[in-house]
PDB file of N, CA and C in Angstrom:
ATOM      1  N   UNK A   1      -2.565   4.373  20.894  1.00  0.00           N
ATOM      2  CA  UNK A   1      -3.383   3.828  19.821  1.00  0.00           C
ATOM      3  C   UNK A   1      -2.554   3.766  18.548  1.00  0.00           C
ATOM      4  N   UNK A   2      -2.767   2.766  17.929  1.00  0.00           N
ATOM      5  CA  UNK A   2      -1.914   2.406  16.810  1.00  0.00           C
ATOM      6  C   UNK A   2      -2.783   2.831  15.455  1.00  0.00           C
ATOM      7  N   UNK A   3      -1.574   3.948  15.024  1.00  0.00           N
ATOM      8  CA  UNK A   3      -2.276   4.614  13.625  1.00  0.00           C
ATOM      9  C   UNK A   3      -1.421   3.886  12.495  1.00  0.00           C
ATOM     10  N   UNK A   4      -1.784   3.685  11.219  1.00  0.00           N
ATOM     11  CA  UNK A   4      -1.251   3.953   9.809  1.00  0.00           C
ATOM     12  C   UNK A   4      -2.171   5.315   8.978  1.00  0.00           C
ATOM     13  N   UNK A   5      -0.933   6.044   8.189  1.00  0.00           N
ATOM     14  CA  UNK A   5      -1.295   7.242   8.178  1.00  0.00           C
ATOM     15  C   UNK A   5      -0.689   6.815   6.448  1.00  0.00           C
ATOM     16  N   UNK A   6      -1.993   6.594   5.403  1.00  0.00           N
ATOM     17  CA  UNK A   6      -1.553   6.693   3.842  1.00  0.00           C
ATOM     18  C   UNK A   6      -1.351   7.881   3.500  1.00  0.00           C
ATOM     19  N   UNK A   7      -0.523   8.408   1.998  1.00  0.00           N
ATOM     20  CA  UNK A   7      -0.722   9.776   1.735  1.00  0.00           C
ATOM     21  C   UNK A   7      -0.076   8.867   0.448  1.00  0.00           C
ATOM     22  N   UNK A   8      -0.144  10.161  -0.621  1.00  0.00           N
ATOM     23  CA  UNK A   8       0.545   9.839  -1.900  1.00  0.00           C
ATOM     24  C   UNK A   8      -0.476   9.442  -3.191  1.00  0.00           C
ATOM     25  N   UNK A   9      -1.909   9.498  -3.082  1.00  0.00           N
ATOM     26  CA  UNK A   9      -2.426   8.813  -3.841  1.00  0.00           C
ATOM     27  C   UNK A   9      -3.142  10.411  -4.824  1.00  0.00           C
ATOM     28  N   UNK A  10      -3.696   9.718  -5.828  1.00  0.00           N
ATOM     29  CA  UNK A  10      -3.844  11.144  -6.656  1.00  0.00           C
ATOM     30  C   UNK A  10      -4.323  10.488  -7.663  1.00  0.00           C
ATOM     31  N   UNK A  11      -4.443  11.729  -8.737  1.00  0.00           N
ATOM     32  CA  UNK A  11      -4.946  11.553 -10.354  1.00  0.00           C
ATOM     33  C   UNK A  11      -3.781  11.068 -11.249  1.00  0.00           C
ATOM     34  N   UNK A  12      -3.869  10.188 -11.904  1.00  0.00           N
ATOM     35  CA  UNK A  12      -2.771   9.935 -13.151  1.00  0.00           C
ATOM     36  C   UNK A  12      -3.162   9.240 -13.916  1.00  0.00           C
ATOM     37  N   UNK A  13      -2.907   9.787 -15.528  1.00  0.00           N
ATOM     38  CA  UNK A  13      -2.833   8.753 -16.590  1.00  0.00           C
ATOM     39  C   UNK A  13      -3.055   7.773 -16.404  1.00  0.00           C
ATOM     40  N   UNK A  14      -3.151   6.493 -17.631  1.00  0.00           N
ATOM     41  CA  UNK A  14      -2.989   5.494 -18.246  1.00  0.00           C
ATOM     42  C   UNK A  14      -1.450   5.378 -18.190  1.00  0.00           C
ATOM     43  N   UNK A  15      -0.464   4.528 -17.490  1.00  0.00           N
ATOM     44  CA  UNK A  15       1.073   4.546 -17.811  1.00  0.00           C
ATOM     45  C   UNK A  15       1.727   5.348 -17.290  1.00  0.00           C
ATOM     46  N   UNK A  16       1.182   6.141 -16.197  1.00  0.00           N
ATOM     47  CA  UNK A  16       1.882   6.925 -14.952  1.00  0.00           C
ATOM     48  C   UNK A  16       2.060   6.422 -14.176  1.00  0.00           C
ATOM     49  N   UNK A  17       2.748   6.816 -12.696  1.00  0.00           N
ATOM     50  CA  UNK A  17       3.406   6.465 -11.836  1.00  0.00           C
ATOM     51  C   UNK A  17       3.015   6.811 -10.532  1.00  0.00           C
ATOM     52  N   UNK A  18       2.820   6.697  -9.621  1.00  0.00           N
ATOM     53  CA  UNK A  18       2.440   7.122  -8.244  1.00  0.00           C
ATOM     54  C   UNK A  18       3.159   6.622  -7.502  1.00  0.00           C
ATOM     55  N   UNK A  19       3.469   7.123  -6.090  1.00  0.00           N
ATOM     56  CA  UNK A  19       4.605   6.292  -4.939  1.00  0.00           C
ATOM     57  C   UNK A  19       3.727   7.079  -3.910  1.00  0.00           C
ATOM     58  N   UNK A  20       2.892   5.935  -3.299  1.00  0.00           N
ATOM     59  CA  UNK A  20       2.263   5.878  -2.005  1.00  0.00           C
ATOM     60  C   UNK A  20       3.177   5.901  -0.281  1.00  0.00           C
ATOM     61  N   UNK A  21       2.903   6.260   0.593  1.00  0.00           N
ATOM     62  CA  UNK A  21       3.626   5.780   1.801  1.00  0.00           C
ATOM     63  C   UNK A  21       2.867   5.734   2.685  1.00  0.00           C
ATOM     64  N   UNK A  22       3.271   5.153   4.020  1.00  0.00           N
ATOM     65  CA  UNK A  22       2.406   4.668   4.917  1.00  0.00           C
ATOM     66  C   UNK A  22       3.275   4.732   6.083  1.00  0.00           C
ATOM     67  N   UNK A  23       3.090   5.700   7.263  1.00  0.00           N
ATOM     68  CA  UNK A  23       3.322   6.114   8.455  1.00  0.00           C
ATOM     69  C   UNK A  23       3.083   5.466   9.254  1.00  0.00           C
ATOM     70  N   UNK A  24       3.455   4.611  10.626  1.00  0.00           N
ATOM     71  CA  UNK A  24       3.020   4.079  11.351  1.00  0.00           C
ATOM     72  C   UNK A  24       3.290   4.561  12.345  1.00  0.00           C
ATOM     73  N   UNK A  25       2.627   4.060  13.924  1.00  0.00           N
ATOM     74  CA  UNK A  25       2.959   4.452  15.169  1.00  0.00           C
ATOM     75  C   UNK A  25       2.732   3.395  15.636  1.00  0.00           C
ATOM     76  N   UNK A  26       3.201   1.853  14.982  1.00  0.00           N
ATOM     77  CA  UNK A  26       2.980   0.853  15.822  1.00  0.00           C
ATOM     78  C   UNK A  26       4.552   0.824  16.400  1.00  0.00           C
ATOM     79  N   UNK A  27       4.394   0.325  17.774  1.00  0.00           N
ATOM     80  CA  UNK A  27       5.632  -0.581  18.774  1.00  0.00           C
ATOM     81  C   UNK A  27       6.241  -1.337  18.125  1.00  0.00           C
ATOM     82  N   UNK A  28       7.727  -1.346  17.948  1.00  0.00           N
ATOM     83  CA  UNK A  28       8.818  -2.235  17.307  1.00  0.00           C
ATOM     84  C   UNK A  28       8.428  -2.447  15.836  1.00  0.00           C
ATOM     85  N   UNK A  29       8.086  -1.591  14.705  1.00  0.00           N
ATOM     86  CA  UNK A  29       7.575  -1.756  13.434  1.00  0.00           C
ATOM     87  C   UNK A  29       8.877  -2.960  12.909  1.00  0.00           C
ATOM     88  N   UNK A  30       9.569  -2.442  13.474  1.00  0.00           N
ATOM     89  CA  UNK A  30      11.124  -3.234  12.426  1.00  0.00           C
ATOM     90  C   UNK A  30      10.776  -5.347  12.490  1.00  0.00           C
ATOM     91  N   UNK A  31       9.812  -5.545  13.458  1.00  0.00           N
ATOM     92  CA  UNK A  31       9.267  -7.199  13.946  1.00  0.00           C
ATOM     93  C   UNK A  31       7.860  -7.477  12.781  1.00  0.00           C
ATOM     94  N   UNK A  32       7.516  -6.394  12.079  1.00  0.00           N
ATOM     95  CA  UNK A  32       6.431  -6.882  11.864  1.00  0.00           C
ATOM     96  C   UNK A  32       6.441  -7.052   9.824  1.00  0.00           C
ATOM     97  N   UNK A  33       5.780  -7.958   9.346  1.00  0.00           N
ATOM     98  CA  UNK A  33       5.519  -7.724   8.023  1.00  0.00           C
ATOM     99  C   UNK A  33       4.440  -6.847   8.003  1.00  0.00           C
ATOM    100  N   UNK A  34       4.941  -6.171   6.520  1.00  0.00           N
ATOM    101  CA  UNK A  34       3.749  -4.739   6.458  1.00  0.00           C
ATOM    102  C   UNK A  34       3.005  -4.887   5.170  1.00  0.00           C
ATOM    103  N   UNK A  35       2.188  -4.804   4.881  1.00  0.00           N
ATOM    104  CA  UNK A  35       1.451  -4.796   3.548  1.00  0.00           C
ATOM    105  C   UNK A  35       0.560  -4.195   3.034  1.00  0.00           C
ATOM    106  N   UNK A  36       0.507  -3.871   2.103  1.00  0.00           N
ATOM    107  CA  UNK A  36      -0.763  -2.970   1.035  1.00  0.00           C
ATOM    108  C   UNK A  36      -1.626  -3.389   0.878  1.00  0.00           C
ATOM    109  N   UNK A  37      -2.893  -2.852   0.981  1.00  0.00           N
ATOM    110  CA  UNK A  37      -3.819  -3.665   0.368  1.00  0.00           C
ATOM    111  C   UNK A  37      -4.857  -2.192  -0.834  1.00  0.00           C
ATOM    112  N   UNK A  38      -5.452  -2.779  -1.242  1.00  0.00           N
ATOM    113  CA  UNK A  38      -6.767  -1.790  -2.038  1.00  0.00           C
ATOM    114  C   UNK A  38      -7.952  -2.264  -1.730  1.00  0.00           C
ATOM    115  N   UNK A  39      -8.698  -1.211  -2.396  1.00  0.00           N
ATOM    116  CA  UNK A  39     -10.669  -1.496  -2.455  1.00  0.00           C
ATOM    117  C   UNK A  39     -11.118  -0.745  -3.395  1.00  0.00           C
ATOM    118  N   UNK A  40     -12.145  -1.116  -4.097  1.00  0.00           N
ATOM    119  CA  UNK A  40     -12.831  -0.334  -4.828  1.00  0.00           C
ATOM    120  C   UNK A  40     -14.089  -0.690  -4.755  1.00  0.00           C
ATOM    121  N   UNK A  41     -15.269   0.465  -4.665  1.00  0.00           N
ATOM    122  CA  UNK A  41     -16.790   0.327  -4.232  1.00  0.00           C
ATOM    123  C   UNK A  41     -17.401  -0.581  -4.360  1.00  0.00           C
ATOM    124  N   UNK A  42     -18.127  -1.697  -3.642  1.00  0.00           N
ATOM    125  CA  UNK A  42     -18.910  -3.016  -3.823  1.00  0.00           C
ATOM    126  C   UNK A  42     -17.519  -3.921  -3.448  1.00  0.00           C
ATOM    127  N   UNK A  43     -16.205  -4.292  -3.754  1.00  0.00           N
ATOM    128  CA  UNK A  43     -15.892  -5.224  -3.750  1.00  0.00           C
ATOM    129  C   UNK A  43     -14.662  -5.213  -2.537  1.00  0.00           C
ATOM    130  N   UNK A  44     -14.585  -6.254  -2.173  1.00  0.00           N
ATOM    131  CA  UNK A  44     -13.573  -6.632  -0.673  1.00  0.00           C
ATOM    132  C   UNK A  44     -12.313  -6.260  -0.823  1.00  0.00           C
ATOM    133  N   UNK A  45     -11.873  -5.594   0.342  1.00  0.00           N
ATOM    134  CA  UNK A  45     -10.448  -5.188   0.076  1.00  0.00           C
ATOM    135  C   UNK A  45      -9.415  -6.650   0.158  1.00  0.00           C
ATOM    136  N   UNK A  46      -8.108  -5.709  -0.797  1.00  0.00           N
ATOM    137  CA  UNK A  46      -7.574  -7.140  -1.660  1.00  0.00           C
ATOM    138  C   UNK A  46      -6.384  -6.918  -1.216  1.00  0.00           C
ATOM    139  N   UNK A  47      -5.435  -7.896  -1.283  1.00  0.00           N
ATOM    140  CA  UNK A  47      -4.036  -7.588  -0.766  1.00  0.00           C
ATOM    141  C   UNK A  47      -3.279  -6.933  -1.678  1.00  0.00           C
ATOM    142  N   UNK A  48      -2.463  -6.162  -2.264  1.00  0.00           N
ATOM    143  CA  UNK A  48      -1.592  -6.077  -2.937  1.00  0.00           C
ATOM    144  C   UNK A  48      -0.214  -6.746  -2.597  1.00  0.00           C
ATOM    145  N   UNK A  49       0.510  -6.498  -1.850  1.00  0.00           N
ATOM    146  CA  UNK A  49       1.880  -7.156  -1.667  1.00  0.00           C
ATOM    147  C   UNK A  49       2.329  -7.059   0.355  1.00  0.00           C
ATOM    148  N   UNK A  50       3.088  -7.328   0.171  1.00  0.00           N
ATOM    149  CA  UNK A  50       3.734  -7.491   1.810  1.00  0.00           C
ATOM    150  C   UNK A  50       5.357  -7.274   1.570  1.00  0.00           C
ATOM    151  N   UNK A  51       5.345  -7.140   2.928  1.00  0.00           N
ATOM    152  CA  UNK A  51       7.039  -7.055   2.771  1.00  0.00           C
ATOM    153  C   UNK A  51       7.284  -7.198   4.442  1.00  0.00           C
ATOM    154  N   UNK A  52       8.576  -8.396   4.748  1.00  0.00           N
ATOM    155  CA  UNK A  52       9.185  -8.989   5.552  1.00  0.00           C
ATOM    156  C   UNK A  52       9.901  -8.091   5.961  1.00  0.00           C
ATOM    157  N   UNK A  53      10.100  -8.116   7.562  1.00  0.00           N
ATOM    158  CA  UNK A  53      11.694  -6.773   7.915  1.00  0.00           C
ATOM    159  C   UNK A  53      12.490  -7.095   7.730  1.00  0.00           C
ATOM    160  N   UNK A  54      12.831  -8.041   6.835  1.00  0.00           N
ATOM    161  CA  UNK A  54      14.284  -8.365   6.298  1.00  0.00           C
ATOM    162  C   UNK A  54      14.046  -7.262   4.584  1.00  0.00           C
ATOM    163  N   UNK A  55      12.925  -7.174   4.339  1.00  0.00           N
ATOM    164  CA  UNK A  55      12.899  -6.852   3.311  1.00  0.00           C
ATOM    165  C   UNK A  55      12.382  -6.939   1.702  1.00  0.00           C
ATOM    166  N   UNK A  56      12.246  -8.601   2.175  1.00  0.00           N
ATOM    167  CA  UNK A  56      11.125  -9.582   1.083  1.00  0.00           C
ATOM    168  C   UNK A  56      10.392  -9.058   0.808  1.00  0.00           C
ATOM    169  N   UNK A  57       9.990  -9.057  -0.665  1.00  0.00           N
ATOM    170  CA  UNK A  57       8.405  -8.481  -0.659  1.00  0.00           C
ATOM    171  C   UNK A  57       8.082  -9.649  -1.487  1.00  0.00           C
ATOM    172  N   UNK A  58       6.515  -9.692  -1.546  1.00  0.00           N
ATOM    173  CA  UNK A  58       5.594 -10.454  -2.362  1.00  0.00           C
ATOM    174  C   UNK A  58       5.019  -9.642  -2.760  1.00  0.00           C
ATOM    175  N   UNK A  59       4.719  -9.813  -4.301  1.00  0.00           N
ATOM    176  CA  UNK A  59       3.605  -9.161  -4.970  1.00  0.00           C
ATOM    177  C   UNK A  59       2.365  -9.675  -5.793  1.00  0.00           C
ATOM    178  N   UNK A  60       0.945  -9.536  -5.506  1.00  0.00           N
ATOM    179  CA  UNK A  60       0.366 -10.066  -6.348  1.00  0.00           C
ATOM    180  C   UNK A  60       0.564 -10.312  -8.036  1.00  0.00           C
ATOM    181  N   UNK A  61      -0.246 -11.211  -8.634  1.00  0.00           N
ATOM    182  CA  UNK A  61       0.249 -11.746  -9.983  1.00  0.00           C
ATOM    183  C   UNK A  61      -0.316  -9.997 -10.458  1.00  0.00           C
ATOM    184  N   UNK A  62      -1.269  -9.495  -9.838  1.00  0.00           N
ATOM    185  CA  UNK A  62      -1.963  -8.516 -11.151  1.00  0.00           C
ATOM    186  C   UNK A  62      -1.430  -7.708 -11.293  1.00  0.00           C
ATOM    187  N   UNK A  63       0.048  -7.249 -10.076  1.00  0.00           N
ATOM    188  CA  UNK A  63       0.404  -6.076 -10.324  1.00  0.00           C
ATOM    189  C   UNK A  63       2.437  -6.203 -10.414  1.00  0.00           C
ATOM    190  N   UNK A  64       2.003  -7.408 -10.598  1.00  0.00           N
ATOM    191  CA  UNK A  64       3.624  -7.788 -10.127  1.00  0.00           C
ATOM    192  C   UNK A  64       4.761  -7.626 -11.634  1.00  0.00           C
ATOM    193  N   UNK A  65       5.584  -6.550 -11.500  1.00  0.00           N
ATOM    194  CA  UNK A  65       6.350  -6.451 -12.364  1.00  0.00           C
ATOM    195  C   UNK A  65       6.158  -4.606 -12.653  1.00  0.00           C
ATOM    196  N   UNK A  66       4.974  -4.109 -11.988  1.00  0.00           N
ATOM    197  CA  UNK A  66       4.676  -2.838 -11.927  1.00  0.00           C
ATOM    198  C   UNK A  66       5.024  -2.322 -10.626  1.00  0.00           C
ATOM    199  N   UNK A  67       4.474  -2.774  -9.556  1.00  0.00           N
ATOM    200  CA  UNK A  67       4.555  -2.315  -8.207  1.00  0.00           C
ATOM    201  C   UNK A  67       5.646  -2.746  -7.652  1.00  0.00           C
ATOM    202  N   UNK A  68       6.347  -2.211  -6.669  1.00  0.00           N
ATOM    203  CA  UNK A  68       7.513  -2.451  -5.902  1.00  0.00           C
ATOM    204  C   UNK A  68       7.325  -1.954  -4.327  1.00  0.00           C
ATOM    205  N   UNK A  69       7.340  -2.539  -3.055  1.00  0.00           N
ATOM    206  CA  UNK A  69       6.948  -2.137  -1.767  1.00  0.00           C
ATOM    207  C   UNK A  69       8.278  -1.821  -1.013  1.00  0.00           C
ATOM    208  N   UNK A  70       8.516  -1.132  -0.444  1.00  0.00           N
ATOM    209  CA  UNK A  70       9.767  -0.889   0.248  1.00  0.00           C
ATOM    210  C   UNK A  70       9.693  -0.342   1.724  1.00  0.00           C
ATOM    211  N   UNK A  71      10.518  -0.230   2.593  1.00  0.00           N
ATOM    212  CA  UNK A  71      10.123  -0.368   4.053  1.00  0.00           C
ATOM    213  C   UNK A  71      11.612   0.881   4.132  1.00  0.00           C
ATOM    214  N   UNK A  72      11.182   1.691   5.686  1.00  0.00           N
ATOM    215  CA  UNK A  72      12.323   2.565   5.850  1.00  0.00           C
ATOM    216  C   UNK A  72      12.121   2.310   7.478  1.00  0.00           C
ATOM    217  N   UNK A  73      12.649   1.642   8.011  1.00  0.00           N
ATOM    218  CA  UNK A  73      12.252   1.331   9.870  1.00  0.00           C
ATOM    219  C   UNK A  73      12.686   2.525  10.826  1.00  0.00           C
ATOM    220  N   UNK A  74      13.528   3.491  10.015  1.00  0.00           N
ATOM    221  CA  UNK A  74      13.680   4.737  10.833  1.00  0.00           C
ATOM    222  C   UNK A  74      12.778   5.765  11.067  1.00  0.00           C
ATOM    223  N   UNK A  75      12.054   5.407   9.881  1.00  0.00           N
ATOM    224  CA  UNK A  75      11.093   6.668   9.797  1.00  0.00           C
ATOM    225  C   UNK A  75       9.571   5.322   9.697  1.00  0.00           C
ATOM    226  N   UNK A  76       9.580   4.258  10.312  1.00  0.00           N
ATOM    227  CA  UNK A  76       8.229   3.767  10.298  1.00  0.00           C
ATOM    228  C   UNK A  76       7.711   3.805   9.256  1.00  0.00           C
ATOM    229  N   UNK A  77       7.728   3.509   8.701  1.00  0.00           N
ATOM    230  CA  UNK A  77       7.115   3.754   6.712  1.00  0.00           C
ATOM    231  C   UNK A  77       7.454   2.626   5.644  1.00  0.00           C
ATOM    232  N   UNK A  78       5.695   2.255   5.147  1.00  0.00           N
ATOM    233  CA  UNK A  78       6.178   1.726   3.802  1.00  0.00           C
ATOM    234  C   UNK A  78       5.894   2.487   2.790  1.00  0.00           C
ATOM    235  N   UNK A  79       6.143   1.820   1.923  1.00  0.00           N
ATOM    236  CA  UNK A  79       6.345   2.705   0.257  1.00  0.00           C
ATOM    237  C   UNK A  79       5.729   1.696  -0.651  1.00  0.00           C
ATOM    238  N   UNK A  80       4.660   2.277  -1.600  1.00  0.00           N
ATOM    239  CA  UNK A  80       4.392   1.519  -2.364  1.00  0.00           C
ATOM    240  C   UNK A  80       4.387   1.973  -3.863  1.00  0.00           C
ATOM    241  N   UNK A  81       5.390   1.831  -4.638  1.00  0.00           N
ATOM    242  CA  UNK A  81       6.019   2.030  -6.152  1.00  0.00           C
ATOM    243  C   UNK A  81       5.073   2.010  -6.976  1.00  0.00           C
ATOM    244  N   UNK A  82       4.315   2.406  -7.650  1.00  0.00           N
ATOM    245  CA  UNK A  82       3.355   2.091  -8.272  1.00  0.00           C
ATOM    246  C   UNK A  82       3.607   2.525 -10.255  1.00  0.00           C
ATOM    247  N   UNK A  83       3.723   1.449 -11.240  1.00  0.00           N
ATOM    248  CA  UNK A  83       4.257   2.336 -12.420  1.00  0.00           C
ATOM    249  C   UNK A  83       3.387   1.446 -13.427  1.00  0.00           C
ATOM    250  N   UNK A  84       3.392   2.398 -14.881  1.00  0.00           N
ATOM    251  CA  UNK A  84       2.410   1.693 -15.293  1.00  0.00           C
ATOM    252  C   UNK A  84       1.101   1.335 -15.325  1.00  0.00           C
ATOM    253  N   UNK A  85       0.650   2.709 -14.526  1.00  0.00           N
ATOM    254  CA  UNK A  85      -0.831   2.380 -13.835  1.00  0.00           C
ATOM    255  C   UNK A  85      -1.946   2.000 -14.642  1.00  0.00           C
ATOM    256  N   UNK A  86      -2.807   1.533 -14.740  1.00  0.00           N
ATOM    257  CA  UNK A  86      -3.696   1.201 -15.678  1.00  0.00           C
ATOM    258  C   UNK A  86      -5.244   1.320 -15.009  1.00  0.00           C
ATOM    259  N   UNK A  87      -6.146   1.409 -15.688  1.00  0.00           N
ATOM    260  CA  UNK A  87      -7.196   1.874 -15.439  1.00  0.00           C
ATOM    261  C   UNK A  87      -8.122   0.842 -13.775  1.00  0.00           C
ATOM    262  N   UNK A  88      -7.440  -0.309 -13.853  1.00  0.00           N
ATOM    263  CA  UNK A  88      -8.281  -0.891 -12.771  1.00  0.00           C
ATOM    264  C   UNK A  88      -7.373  -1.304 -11.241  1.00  0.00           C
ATOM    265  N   UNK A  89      -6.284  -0.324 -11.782  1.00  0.00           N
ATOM    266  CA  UNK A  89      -5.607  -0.159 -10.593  1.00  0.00           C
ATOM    267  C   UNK A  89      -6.183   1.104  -9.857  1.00  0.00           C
ATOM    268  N   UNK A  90      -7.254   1.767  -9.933  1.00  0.00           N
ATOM    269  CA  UNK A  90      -7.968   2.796  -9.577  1.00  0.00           C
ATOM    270  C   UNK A  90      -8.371   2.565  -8.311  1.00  0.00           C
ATOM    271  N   UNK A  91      -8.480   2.556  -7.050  1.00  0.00           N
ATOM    272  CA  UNK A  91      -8.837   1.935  -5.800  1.00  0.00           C
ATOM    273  C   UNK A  91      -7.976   3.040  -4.648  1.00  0.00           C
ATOM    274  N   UNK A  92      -8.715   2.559  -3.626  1.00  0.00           N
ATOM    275  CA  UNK A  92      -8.198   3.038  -2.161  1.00  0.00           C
ATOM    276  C   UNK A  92      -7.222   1.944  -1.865  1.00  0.00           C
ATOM    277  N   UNK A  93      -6.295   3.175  -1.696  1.00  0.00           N
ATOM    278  CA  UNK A  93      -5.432   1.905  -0.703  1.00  0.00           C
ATOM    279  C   UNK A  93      -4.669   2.256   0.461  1.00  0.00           C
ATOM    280  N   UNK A  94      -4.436   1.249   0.880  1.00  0.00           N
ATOM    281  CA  UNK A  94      -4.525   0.973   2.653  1.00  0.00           C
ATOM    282  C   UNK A  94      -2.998   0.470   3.030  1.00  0.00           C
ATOM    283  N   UNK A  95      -2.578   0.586   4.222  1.00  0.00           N
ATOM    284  CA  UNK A  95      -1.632  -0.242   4.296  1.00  0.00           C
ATOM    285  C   UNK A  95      -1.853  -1.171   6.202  1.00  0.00           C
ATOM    286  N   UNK A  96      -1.202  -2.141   6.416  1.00  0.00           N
ATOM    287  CA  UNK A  96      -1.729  -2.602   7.126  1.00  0.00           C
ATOM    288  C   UNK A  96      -0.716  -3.534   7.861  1.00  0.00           C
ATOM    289  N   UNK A  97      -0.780  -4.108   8.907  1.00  0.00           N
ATOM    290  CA  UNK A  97       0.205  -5.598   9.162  1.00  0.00           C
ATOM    291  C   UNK A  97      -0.546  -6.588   8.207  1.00  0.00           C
ATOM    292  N   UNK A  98       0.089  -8.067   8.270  1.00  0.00           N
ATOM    293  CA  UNK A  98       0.173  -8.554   6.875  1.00  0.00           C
ATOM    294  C   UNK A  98      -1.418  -9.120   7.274  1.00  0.00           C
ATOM    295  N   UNK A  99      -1.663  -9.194   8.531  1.00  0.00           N
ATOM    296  CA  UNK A  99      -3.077 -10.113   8.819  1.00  0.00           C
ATOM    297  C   UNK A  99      -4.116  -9.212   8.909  1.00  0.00           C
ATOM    298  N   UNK A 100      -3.755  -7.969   8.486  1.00  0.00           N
ATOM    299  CA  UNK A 100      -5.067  -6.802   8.249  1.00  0.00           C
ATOM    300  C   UNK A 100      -5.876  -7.429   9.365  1.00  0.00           C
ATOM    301  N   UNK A 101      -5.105  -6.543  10.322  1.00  0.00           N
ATOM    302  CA  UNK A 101      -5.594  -6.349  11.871  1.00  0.00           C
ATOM    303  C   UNK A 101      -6.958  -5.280  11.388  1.00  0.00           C
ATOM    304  N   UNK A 102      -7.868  -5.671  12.030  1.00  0.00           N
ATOM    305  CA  UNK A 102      -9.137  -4.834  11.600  1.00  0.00           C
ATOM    306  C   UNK A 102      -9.167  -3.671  12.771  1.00  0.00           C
ATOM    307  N   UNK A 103      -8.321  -3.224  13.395  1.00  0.00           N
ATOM    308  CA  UNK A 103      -8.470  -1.991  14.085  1.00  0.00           C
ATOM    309  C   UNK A 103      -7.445  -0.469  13.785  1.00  0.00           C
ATOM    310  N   UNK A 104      -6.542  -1.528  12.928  1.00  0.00           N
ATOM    311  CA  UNK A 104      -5.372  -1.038  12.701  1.00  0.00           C
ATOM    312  C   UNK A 104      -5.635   0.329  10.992  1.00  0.00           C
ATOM    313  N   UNK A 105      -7.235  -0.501  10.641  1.00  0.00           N
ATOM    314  CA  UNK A 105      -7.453   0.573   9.201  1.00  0.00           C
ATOM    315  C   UNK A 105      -7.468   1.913   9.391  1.00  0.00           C
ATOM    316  N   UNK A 106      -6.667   2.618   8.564  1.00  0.00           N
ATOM    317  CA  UNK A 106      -6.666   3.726   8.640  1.00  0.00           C
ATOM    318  C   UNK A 106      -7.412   4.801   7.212  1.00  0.00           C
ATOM    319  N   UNK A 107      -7.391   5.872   7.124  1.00  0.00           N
ATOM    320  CA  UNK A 107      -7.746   6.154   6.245  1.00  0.00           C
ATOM    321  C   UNK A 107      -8.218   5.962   4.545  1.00  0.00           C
ATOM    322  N   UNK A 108      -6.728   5.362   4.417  1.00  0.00           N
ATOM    323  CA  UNK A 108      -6.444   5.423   2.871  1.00  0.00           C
ATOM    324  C   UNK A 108      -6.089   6.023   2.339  1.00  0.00           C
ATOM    325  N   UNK A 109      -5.343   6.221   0.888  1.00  0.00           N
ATOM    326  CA  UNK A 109      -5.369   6.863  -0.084  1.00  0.00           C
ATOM    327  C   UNK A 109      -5.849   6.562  -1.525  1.00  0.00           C
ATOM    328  N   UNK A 110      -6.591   7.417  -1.889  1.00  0.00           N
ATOM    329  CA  UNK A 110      -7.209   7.287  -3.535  1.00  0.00           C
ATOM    330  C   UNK A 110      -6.148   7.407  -4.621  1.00  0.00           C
ATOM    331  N   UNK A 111      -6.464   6.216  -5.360  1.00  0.00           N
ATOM    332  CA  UNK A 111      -5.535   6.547  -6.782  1.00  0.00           C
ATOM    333  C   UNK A 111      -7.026   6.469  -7.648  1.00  0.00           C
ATOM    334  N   UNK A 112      -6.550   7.232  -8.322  1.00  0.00           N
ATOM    335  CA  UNK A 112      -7.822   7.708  -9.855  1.00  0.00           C
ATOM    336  C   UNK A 112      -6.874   7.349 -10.996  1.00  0.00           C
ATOM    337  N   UNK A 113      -7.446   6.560 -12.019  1.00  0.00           N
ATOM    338  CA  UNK A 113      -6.343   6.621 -13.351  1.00  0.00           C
ATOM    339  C   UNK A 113      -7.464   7.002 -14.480  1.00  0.00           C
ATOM    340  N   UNK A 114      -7.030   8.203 -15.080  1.00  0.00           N
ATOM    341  CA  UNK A 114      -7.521   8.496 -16.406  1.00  0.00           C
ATOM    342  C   UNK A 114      -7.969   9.848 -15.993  1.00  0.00           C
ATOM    343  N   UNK A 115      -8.950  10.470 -16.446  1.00  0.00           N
ATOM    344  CA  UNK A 115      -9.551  11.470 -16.926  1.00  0.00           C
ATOM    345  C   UNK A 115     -10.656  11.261 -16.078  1.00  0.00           C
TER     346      UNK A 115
END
């Protein structure tokens, strides 16, 4: 059974920093694009960025120039950079293949910003 396993998410400031990661136990991870996504209560989870096994990443406009996604294929894992946080970057987030396979959701991790 194919897990993603988030960790890294927490309390921080206005203009702090967080670095999320994401564990996998999928078959041949190094073939697949991997991507972030978030949610926050009432509204649909949203993509944040992706990243190609070459390495590409895309990042949405809202977070792009803050967030940075990075991939380690030895250890199955993405990374998601997070700086600058601001109050409505507050959400669960997820990580996923890029077509947010709906079996593939795993837990999450919470980021909280502020007080």
């Amino acid at each position: 059974q194919v897990q993603f396993v988030e960790s890294g998410g927490g309390r921080v400031q206005p203009g702090g920093s967080l670095k999320l990661s994401c564990v996998s136990s999928i078959s041949h991870f190094g073939l697949y694009t991997m991507a972030w996504y978030r949610q926050t209560p009432g509204k649909q989870r949203e993509l944040v960025g992706d990243i190609t096994p070459g390495g590409r990443t895309n990042i949405v406009n809202s977070v792009k120039g803050r967030f940075t996604i990075s991939r380690d294929g030895q250890k199955k894992s993405i990374y998601l950079q997070m700086n600058n946080l601001k109050f409505e970057d507050a959400a669960d987030y997820y990580c996923n293949l890029e077509t947010g396979d709906p079996t593939y959701w795993g837990q999450g991790t919470q980021v909280t910003v502020g007080s």
